[in-house]
C-alpha atoms as a PDB file:
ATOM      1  CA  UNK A   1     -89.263  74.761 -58.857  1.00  0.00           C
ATOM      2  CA  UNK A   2     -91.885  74.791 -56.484  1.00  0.00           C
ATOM      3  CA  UNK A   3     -93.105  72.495 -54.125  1.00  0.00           C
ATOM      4  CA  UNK A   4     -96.953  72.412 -52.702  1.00  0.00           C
ATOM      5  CA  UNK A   5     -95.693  71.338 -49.144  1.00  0.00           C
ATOM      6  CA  UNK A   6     -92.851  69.512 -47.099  1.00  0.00           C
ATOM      7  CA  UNK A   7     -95.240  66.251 -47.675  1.00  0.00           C
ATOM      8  CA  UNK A   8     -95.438  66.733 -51.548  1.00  0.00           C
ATOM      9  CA  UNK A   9     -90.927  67.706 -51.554  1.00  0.00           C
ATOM     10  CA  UNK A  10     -90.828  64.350 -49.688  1.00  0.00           C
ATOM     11  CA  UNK A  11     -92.419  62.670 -51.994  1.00  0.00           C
ATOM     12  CA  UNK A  12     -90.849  63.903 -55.111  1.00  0.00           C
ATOM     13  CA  UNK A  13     -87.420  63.597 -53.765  1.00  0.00           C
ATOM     14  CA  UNK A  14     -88.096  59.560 -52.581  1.00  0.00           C
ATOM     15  CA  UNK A  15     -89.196  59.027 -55.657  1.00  0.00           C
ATOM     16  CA  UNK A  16     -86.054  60.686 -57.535  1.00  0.00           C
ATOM     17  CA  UNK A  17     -83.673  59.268 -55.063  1.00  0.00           C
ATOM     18  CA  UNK A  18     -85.135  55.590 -55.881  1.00  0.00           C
ATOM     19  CA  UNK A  19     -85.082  56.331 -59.734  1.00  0.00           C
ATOM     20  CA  UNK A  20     -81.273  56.825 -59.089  1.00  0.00           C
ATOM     21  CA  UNK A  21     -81.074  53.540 -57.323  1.00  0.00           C
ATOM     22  CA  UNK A  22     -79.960  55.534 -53.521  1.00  0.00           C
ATOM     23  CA  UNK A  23     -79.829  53.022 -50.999  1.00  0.00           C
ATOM     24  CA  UNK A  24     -80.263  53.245 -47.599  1.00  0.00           C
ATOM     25  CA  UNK A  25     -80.785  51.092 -44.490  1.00  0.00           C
ATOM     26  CA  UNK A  26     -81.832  54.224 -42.713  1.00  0.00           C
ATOM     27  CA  UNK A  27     -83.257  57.351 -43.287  1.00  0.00           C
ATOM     28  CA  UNK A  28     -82.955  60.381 -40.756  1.00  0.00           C
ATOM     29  CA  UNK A  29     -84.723  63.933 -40.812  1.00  0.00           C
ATOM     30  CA  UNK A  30     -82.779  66.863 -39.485  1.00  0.00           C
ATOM     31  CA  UNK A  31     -85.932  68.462 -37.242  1.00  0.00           C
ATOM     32  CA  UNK A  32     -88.291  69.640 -37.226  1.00  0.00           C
ATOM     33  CA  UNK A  33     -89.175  70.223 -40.908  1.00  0.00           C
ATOM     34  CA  UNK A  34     -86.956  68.290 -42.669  1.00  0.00           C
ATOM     35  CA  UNK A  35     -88.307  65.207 -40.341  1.00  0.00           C
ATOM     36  CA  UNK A  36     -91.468  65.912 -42.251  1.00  0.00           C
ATOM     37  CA  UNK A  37     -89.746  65.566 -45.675  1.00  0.00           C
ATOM     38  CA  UNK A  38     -87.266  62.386 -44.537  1.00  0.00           C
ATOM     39  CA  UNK A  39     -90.879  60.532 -43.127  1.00  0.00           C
ATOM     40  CA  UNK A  40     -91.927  60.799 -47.055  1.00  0.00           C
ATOM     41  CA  UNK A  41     -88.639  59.692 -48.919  1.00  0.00           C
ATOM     42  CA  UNK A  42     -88.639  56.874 -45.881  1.00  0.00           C
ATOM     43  CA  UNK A  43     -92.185  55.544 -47.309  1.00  0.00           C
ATOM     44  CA  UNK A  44     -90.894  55.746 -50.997  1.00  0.00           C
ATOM     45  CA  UNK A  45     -88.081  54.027 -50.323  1.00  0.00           C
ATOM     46  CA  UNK A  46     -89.421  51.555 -48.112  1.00  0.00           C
ATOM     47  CA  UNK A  47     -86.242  52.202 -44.957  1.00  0.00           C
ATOM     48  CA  UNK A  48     -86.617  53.051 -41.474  1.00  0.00           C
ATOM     49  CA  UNK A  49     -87.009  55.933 -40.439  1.00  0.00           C
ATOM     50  CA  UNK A  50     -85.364  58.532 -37.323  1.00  0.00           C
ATOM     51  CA  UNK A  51     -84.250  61.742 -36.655  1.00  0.00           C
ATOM     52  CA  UNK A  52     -80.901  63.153 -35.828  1.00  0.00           C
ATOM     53  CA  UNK A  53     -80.860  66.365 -34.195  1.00  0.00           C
ATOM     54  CA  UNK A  54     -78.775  69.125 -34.497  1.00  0.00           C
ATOM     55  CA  UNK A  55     -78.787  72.696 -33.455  1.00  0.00           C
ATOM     56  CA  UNK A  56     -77.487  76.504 -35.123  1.00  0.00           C
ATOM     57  CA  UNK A  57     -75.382  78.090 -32.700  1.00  0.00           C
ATOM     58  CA  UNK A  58     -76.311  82.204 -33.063  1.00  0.00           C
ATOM     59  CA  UNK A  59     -74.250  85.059 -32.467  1.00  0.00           C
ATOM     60  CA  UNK A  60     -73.835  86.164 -28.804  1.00  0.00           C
ATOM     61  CA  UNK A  61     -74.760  89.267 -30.437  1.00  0.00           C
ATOM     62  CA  UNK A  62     -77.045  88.629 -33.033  1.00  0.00           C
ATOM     63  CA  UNK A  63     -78.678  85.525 -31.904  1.00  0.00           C
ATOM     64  CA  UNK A  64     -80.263  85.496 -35.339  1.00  0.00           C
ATOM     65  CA  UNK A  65     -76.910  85.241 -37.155  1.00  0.00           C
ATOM     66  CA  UNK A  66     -75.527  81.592 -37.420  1.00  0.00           C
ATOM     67  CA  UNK A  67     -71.350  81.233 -36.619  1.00  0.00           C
ATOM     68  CA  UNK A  68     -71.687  77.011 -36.240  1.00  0.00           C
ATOM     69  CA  UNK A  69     -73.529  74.407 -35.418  1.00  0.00           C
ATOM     70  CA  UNK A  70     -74.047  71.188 -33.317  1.00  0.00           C
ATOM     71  CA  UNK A  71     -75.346  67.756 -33.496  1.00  0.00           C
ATOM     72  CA  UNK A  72     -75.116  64.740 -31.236  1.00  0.00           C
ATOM     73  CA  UNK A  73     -72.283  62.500 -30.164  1.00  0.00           C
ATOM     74  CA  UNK A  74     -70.728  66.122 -29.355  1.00  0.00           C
ATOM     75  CA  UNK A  75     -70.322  67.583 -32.466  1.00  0.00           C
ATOM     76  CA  UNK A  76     -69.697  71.197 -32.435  1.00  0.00           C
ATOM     77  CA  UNK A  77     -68.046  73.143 -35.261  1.00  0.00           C
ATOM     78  CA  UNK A  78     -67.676  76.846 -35.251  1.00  0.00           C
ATOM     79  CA  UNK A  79     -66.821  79.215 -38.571  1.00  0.00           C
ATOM     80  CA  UNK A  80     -63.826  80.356 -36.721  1.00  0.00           C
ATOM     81  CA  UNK A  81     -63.673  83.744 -39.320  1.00  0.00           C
ATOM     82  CA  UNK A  82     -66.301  85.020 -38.032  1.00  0.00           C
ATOM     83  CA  UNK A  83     -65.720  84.356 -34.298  1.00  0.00           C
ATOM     84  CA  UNK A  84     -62.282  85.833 -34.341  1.00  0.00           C
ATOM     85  CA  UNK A  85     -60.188  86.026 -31.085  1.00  0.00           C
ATOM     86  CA  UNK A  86     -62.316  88.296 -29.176  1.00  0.00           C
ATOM     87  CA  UNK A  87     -61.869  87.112 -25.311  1.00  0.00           C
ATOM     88  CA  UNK A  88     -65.700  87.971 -24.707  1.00  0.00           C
ATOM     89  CA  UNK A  89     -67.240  87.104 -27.008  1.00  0.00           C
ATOM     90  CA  UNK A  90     -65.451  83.471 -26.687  1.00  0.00           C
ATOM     91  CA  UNK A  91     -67.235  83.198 -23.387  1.00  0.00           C
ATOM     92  CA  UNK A  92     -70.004  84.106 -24.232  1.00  0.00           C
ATOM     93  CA  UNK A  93     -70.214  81.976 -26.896  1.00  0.00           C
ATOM     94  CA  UNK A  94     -69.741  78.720 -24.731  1.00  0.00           C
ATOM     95  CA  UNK A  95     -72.797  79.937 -22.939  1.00  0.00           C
ATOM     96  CA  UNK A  96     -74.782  79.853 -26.014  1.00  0.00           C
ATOM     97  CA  UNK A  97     -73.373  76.555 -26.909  1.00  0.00           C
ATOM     98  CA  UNK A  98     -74.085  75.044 -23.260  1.00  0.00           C
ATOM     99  CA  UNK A  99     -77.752  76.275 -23.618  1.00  0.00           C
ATOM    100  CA  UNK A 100     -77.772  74.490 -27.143  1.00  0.00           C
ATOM    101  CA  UNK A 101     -77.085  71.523 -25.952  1.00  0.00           C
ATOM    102  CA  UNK A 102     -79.802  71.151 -22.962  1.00  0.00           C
ATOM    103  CA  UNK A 103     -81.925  71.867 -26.538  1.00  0.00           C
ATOM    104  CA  UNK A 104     -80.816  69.249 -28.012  1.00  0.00           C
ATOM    105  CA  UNK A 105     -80.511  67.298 -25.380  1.00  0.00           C
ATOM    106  CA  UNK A 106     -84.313  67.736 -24.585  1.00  0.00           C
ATOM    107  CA  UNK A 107     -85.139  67.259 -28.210  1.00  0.00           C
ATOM    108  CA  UNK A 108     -83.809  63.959 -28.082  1.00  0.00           C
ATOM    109  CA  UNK A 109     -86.075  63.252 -25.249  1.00  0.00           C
ATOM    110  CA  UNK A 110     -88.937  63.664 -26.852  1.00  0.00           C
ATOM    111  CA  UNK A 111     -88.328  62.616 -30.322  1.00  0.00           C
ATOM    112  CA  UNK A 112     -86.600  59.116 -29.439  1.00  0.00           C
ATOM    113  CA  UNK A 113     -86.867  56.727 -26.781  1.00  0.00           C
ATOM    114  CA  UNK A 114     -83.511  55.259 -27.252  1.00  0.00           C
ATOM    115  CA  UNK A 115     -80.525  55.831 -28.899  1.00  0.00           C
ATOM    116  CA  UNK A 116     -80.018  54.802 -32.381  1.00  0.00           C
ATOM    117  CA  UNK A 117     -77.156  52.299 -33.501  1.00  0.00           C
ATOM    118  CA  UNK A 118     -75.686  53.682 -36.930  1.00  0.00           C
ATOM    119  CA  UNK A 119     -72.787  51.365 -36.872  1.00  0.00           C
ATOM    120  CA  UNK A 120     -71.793  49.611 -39.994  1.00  0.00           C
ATOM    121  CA  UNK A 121     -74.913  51.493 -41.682  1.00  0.00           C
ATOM    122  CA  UNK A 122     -75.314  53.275 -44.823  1.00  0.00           C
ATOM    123  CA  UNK A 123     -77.461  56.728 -43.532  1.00  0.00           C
ATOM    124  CA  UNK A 124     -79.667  59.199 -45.571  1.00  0.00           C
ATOM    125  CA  UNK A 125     -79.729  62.641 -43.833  1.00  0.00           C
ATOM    126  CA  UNK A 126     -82.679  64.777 -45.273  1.00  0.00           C
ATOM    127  CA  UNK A 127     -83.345  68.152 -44.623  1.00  0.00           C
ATOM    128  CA  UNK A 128     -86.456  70.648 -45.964  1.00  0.00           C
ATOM    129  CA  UNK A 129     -83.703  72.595 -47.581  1.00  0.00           C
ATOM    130  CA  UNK A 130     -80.094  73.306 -47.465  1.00  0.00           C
ATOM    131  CA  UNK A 131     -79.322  77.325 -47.479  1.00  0.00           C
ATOM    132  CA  UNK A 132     -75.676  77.240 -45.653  1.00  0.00           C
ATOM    133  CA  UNK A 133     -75.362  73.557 -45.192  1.00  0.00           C
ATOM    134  CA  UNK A 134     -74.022  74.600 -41.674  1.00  0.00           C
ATOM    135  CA  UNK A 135     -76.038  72.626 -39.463  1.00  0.00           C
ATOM    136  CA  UNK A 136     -76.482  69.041 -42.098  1.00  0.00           C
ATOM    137  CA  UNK A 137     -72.534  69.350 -42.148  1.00  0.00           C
ATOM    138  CA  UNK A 138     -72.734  68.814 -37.959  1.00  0.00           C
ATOM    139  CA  UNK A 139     -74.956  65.904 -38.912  1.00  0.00           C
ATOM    140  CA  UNK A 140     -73.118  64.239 -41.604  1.00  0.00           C
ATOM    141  CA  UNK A 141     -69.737  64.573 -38.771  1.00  0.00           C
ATOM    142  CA  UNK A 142     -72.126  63.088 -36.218  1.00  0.00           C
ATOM    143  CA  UNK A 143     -73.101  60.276 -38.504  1.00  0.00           C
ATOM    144  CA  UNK A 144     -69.385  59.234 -38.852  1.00  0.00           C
ATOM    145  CA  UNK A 145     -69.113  59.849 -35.254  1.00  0.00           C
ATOM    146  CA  UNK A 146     -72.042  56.913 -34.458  1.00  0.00           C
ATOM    147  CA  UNK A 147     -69.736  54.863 -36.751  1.00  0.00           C
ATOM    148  CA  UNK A 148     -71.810  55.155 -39.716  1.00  0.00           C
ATOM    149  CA  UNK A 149     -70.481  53.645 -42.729  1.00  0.00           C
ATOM    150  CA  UNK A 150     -71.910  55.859 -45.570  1.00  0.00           C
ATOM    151  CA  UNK A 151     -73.322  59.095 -44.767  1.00  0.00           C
ATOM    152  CA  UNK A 152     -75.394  60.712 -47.868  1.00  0.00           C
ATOM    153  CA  UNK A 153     -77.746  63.824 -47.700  1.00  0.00           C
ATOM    154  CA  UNK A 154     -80.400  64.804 -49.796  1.00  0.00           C
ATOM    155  CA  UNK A 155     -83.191  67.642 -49.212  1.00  0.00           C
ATOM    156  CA  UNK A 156     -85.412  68.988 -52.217  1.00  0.00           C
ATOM    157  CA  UNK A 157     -83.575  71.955 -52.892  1.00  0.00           C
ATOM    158  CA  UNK A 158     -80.173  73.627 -52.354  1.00  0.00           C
ATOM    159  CA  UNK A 159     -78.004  76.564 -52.385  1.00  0.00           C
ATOM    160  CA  UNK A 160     -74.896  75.803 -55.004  1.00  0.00           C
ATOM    161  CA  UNK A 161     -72.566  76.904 -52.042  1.00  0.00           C
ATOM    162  CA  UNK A 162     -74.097  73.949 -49.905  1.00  0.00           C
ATOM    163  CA  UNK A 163     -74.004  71.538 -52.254  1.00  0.00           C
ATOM    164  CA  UNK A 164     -70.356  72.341 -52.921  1.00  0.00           C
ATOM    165  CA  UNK A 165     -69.413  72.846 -49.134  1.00  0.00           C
ATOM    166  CA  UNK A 166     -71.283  69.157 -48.291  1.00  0.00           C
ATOM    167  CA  UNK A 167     -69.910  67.236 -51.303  1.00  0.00           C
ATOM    168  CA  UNK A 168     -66.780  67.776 -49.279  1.00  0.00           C
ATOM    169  CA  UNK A 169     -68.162  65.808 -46.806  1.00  0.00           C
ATOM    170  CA  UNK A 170     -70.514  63.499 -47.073  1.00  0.00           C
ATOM    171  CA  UNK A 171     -70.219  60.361 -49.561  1.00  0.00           C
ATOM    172  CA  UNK A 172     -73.567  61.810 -52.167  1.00  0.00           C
ATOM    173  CA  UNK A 173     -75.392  64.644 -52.276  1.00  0.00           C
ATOM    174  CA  UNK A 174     -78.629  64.809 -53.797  1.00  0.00           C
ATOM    175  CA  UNK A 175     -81.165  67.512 -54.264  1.00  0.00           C
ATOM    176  CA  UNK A 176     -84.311  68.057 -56.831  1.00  0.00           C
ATOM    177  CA  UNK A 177     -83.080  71.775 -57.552  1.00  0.00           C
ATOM    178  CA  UNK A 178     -79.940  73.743 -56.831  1.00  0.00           C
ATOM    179  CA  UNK A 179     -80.129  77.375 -57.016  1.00  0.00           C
ATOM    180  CA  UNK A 180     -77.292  79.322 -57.692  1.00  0.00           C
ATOM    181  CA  UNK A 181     -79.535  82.008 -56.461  1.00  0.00           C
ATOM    182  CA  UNK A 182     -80.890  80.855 -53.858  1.00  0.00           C
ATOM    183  CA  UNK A 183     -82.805  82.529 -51.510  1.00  0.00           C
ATOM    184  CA  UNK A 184     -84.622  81.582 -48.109  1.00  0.00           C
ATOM    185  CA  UNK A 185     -86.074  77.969 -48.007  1.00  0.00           C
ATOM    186  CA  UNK A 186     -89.411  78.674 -47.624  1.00  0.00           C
ATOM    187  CA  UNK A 187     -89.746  80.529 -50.875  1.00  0.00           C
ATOM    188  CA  UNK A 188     -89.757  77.070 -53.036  1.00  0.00           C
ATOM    189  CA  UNK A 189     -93.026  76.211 -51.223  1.00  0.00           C
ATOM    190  CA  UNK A 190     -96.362  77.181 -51.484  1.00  0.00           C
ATOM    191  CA  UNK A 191     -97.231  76.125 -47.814  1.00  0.00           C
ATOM    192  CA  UNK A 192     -94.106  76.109 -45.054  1.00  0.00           C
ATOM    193  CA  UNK A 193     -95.626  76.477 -42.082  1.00  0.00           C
ATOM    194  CA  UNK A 194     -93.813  75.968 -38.967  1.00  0.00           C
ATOM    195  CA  UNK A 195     -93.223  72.172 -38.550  1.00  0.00           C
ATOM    196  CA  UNK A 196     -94.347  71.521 -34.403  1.00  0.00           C
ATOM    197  CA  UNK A 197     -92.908  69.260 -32.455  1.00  0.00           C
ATOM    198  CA  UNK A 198     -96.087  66.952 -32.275  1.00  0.00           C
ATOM    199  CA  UNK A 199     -95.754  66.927 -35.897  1.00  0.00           C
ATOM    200  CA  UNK A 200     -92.306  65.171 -35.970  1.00  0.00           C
ATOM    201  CA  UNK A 201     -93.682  63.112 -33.067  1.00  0.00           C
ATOM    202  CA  UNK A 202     -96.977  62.177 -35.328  1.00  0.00           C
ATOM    203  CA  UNK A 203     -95.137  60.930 -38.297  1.00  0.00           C
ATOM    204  CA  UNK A 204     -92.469  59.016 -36.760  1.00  0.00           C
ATOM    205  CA  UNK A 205     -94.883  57.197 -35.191  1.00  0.00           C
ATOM    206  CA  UNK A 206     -97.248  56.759 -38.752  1.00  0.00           C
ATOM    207  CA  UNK A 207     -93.869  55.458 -40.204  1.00  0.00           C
ATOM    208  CA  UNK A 208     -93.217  53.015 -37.301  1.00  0.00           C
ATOM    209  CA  UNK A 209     -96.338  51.504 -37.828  1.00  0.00           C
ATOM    210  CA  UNK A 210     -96.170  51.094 -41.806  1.00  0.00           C
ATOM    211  CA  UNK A 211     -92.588  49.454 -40.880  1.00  0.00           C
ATOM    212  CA  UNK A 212     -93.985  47.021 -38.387  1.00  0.00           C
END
């Protein structure tokens, strides 16, 4: 499966998740892309929309190389395989994380004015596409953190391993195509360009004012 853009994913994945009767009194994009794809199924299925951010936490090493993730309300979780013991690397790896969170910190800055109140609420976290499901697991344990009371996560396509790893997590999860062979995100789209952060900014704002 193939999708023309984020904008044309988001739309084909609000209008599945409505056929199956999701509900949702708030939808939230993972920046920056899948913000992109969540301000789409938002429109279709006519709920609020925000973003939650969260952030991959690289290698010391091999920045490139993902060992964890974090998210807001203080969510950090770590593949602790693949860290091992190693006394340096341990310290060097709560530099990385400290850095991460001035990121995200910023991020939240500039993407929200205030924070949001998930309490009591049922959330939909949507991403552009889930490859590890590393960093939409930090979200969905963030969610619960900000007290919400059903955390589901859809994006428009999956890796089988994701699916699996967040179906241990989160209430639903929901995606167009899962891939047992899945390869990098950007291959099941004709255009996926890097999303900016005016982007985000931009249709927040567009969804704010079809809300109002």
């Amino acid at each position: 499966m193939m999708f023309a853009s984020r904008e044309d994913a988001g739309r084909q994945l609000g209008r599945y998740l409505k056929h199956r009767e999701i509900q949702a009194d708030l939808v939230l994009g993972l920046p920056r892309g899948g913000a992109i794809v969540a301000a789409e199924v938002a429109h279709v299925l006519e709920v609020a929309l925000g973003v939650l951010i969260v952030r991959k936490i690289g290698h010391p090493w091999h920045r490139e190389f993902a060992v964890g993730a974090l998210a807001e309300s203080g969510v950090v979780l770590l593949d602790e395989h693949v860290i091992g013991k190693n006394p340096l690397l341990r310290s060097e790896l709560e530099q990385i994380i400290a850095e991460e969170r001035e990121r995200l910190q910023a991020y939240q800055l500039r993407f929200r004015q205030e924070q949001l109140d998930l309490g009591g609420k049922a959330v939909l976290l949507v991403d552009d596409g889930l490859a590890t499901g590393s960093t939409t697991e930090a979200a969905v344990a963030s969610a619960r953190k900000q007290g919400a009371r059903k955390v589901m996560v859809a994006a428009p396509v999956a890796s089988s391993s994701a699916v699996h790893r967040l179906r241990m997590v989160a209430d639903e999860v929901a995606s167009l195509f899962v891939d047992p062979d899945f390869d990098a995100v950007g291959r099941y789209y004709d255009v996926f360009t890097q999303t900016t952060d005016e982007e985000v900014i931009d249709a927040l704002r567009a969804e704010a004012s079809r809300q109002a």
